[in-house]
Protein backbone atom coordinates (compact mmCIF):
# COMPACT_ATOMS: atom_id res chain seq x y z
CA UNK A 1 7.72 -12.46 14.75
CA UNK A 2 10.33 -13.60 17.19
CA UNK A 3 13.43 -11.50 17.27
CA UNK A 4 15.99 -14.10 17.63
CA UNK A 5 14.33 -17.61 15.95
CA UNK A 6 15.43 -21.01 17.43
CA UNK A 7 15.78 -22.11 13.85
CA UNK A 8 17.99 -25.36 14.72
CA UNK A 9 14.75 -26.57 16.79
CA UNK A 10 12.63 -26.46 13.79
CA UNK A 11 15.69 -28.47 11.83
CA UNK A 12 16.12 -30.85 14.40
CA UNK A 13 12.24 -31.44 13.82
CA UNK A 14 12.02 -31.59 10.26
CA UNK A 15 15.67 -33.21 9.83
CA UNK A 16 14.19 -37.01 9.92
CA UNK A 17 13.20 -39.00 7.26
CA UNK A 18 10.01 -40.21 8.77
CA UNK A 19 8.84 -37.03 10.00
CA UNK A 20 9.21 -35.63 6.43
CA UNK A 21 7.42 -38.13 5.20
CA UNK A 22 4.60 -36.97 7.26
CA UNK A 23 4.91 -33.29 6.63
CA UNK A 24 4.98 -33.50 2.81
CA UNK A 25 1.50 -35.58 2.67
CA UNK A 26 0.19 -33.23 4.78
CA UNK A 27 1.18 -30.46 2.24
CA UNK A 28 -1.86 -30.56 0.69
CA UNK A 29 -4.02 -28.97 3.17
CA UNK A 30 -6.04 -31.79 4.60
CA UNK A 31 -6.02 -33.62 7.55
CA UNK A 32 -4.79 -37.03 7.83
CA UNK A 33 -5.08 -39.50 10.77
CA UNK A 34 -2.15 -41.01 12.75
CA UNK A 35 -2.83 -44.44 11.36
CA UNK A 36 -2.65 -43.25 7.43
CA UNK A 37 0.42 -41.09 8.57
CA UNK A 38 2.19 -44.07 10.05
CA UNK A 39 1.60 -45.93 6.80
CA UNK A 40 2.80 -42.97 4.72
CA UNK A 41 6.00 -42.71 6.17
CA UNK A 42 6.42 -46.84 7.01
CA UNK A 43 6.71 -46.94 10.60
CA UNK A 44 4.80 -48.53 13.43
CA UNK A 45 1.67 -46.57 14.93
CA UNK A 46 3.21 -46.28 18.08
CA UNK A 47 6.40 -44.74 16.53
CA UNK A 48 4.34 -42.17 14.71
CA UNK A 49 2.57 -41.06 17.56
CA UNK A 50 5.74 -40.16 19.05
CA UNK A 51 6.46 -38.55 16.12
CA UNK A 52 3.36 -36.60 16.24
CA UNK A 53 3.12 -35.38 19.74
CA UNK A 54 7.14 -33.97 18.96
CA UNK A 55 5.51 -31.93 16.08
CA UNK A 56 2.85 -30.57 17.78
CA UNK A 57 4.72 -29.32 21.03
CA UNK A 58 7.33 -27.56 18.33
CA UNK A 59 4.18 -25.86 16.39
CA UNK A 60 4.66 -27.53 13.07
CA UNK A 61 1.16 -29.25 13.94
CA UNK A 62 -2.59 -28.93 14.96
CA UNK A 63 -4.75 -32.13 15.75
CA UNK A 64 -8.25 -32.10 16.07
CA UNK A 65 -10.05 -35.54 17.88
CA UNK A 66 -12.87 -37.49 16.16
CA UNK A 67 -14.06 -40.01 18.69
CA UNK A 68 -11.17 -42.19 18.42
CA UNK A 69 -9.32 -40.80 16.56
CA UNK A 70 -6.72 -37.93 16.06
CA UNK A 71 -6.23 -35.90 12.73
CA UNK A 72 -3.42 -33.59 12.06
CA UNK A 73 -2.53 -31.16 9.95
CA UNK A 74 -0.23 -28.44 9.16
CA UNK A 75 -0.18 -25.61 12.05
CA UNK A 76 -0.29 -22.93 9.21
CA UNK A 77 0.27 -21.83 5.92
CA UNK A 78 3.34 -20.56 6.91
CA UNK A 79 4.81 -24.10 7.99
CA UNK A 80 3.94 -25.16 4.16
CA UNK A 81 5.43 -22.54 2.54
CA UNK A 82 8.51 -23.14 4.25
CA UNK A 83 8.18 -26.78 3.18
CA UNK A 84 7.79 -26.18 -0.33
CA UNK A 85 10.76 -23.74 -0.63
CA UNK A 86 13.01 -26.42 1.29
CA UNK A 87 11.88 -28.91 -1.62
CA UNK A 88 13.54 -25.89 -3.78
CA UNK A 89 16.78 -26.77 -2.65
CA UNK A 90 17.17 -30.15 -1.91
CA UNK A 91 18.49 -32.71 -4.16
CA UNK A 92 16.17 -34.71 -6.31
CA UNK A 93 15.84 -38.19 -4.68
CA UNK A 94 16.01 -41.01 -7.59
CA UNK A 95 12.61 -42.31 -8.80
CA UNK A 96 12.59 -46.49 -8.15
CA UNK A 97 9.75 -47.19 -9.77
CA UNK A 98 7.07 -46.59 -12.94
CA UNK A 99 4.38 -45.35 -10.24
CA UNK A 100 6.81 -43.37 -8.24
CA UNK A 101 7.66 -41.80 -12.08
CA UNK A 102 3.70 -41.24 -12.44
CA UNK A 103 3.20 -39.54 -9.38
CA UNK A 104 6.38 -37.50 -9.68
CA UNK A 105 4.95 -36.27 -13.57
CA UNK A 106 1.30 -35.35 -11.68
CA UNK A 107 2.64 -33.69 -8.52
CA UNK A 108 4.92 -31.09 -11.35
CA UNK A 109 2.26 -30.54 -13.26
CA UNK A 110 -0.05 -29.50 -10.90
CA UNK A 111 -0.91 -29.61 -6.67
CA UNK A 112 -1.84 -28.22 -4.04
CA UNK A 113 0.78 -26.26 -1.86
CA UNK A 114 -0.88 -26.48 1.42
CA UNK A 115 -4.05 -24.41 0.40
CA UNK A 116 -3.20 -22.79 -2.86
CA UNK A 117 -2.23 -23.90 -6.46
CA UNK A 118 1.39 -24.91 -7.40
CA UNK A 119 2.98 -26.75 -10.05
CA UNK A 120 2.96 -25.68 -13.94
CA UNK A 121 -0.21 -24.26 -13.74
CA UNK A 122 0.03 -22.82 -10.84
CA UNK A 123 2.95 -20.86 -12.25
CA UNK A 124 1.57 -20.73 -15.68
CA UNK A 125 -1.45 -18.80 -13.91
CA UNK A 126 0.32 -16.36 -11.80
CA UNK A 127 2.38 -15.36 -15.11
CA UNK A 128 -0.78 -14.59 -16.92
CA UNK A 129 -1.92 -12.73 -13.68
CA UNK A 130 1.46 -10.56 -13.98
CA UNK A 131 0.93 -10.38 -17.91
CA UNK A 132 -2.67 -9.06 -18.04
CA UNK A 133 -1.62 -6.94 -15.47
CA UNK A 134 -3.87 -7.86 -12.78
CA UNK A 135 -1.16 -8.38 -10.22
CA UNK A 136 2.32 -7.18 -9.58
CA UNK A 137 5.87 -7.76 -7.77
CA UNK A 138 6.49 -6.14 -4.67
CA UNK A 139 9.53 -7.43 -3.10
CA UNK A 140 8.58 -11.08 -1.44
CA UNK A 141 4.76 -10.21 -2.54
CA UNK A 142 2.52 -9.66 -5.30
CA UNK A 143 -0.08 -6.64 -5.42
CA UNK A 144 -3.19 -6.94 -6.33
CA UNK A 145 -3.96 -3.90 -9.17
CA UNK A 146 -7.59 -2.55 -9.05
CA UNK A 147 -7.72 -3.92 -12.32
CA UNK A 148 -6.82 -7.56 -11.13
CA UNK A 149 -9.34 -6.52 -7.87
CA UNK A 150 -12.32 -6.47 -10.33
CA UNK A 151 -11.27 -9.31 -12.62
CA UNK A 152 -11.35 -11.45 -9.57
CA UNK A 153 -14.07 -10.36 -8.03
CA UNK A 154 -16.65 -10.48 -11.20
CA UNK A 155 -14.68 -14.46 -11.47
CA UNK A 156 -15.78 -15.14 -7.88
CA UNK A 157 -12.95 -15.07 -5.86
CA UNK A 158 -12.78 -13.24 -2.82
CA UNK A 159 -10.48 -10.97 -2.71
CA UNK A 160 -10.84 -8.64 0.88
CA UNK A 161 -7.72 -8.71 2.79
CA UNK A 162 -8.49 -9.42 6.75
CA UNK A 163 -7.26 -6.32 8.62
CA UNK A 164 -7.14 -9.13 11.51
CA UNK A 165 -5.67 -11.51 9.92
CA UNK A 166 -1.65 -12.33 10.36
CA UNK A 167 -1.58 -13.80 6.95
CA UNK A 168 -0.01 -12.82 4.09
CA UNK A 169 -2.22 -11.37 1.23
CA UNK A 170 -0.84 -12.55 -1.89
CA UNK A 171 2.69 -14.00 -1.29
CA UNK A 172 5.22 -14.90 -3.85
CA UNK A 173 6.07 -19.16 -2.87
CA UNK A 174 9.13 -20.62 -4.63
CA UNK A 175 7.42 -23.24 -6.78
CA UNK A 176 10.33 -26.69 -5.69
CA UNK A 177 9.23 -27.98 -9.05
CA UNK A 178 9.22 -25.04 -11.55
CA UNK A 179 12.17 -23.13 -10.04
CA UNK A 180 10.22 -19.82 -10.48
CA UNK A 181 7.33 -18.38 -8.06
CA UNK A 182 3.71 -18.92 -7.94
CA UNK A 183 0.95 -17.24 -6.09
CA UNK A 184 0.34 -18.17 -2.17
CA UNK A 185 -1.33 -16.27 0.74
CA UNK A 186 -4.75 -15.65 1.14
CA UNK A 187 -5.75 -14.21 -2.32
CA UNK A 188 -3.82 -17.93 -3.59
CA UNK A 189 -6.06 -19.70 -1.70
CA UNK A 190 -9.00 -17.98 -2.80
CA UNK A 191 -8.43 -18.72 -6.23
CA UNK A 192 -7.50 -21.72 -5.63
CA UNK A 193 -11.35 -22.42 -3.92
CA UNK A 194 -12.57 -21.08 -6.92
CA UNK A 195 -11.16 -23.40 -9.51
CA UNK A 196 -12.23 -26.55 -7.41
CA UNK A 197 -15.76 -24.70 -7.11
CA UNK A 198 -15.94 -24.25 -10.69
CA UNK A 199 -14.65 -27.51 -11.19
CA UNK A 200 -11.61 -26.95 -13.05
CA UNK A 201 -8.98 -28.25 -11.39
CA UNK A 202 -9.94 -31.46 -8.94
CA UNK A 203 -7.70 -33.68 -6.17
CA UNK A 204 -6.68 -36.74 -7.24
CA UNK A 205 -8.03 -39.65 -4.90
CA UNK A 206 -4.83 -39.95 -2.97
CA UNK A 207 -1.95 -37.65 -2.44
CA UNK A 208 -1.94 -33.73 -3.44
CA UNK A 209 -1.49 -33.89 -7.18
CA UNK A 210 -4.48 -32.32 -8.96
CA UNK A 211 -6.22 -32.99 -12.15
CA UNK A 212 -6.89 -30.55 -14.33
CA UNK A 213 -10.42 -30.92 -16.17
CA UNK A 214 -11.43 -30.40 -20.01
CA UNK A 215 -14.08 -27.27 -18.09
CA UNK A 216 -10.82 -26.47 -16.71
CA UNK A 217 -8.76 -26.10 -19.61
CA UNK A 218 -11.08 -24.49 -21.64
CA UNK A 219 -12.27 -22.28 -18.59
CA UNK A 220 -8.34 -21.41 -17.90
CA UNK A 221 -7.90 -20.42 -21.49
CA UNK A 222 -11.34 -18.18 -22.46
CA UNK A 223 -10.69 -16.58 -18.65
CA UNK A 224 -7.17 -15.69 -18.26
CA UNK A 225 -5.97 -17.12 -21.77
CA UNK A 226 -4.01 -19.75 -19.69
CA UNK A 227 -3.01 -22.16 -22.42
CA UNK A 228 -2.45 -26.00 -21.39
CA UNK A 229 -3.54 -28.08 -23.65
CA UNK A 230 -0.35 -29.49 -24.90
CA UNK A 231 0.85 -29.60 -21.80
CA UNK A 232 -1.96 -32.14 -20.84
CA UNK A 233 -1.74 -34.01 -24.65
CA UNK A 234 2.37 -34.29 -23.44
CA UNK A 235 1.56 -35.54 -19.87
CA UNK A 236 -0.91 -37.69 -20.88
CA UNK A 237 1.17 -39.22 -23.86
């Protein structure tokens, strides 16, 4: 970690409206190409490659060529996190429409923060994880008990920490929506993988919302005794 950080570059970079646009559809961990970017945040191609390359050179960005074309994505999980806890503290823009409502409702109640699970599940499943004991809080972490190491494990989820790897293990991330923390790093992700496996939790066609499935809520519930199923009779009303 740098000693002294150049943190007015990275504002400069974020600070404008189109290249926020960009950075928050990319939240959900896949890549997009420059075209669907440029649509996303309403500009001209050309103007979103500029963009683009600006990103890139200040490491908020990776881009990998396909023939033709270029797809980006976030440089790391560390550029998301500090995404989703600037969506903490900014002011809530005002909705202008009935789908803009609809997508607002599906992003809260559940999505994908860069590579792991966020939302009201995602919270509501990192408080069973605390409750059952399988996890704890250790300062801007969690620890994973050798309780929760077995649960996990016997559930399918990989849960071996990467001596190599610069990566947090199991990070607390300051859920913008809930106000309260839900579980990131590696051992986040992991989970994460293993609820789409299972199919309990899938991505919505567009965007990073995710649906939670009936296999899911039962699944949630007879696993962790995650309970959600007035939460999805209420959204759904």
């Amino acid at each position: 970690m740098s000693a002294n950080p150049n943190i007015a570059k990275v504002a400069a970079l974020i600070g404008d409206t189109s290249r926020v646009a960009m950075l928050v559809s990319l939240l959900g961990g896949k890549a997009m190409p420059a075209s669907e970017l440029a649509r996303t945040a309403r500009i001209s191609p050309q103007t979103a490659s500029t963009h683009l390359a600006k990103m890139v050179e200040g490491g908020l960005l990776v881009h990998e060529t396909y023939g033709r074309h270029k797809y980006f994505r976030l440089a790391s999980s560390e550029v998301g996190h500090a995404l989703e806890a600037l969506q903490a503290i900014a002011p809530v823009k005002p909705v202008k429409s009935l789908r803009e409502s609809e997508q607002m409702n599906a992003l809260h109640f559940a999505r994908t923060c860069y590579d792991h699970l966020a939302g009201k599940i995602g919270v509501a499943l990192t408080d069973r994880l605390l409750e059952l004991g399988l996890i704890e809080e250790s300062g801007k972490d969690y620890v994973l008990r050798e309780a929760g190491k077995k649960r996990l494990q016997d559930f399918g989820v990989d849960v071996e920490q990467n001596p190599k790897s610069r990566r947090f293990f199991a990070r607390k991330c300051l859920d913008w929506s809930e106000r309260r923390h839900h579980l990131a790093g590696s051992l986040g992700a992991a989970l994460t993988r293993r609820l789409f496996e299972l199919g309990w939790i899938e991505h919505f066609p567009d965007g990073r919302a995710v649906r939670l499935t009936d296999a899911g809520i039962k699944g949630l519930f007879d696993e962790f005794g995650v309970c959600l199923q007035d939460e999805v009779v209420q959204k759904q009303s």
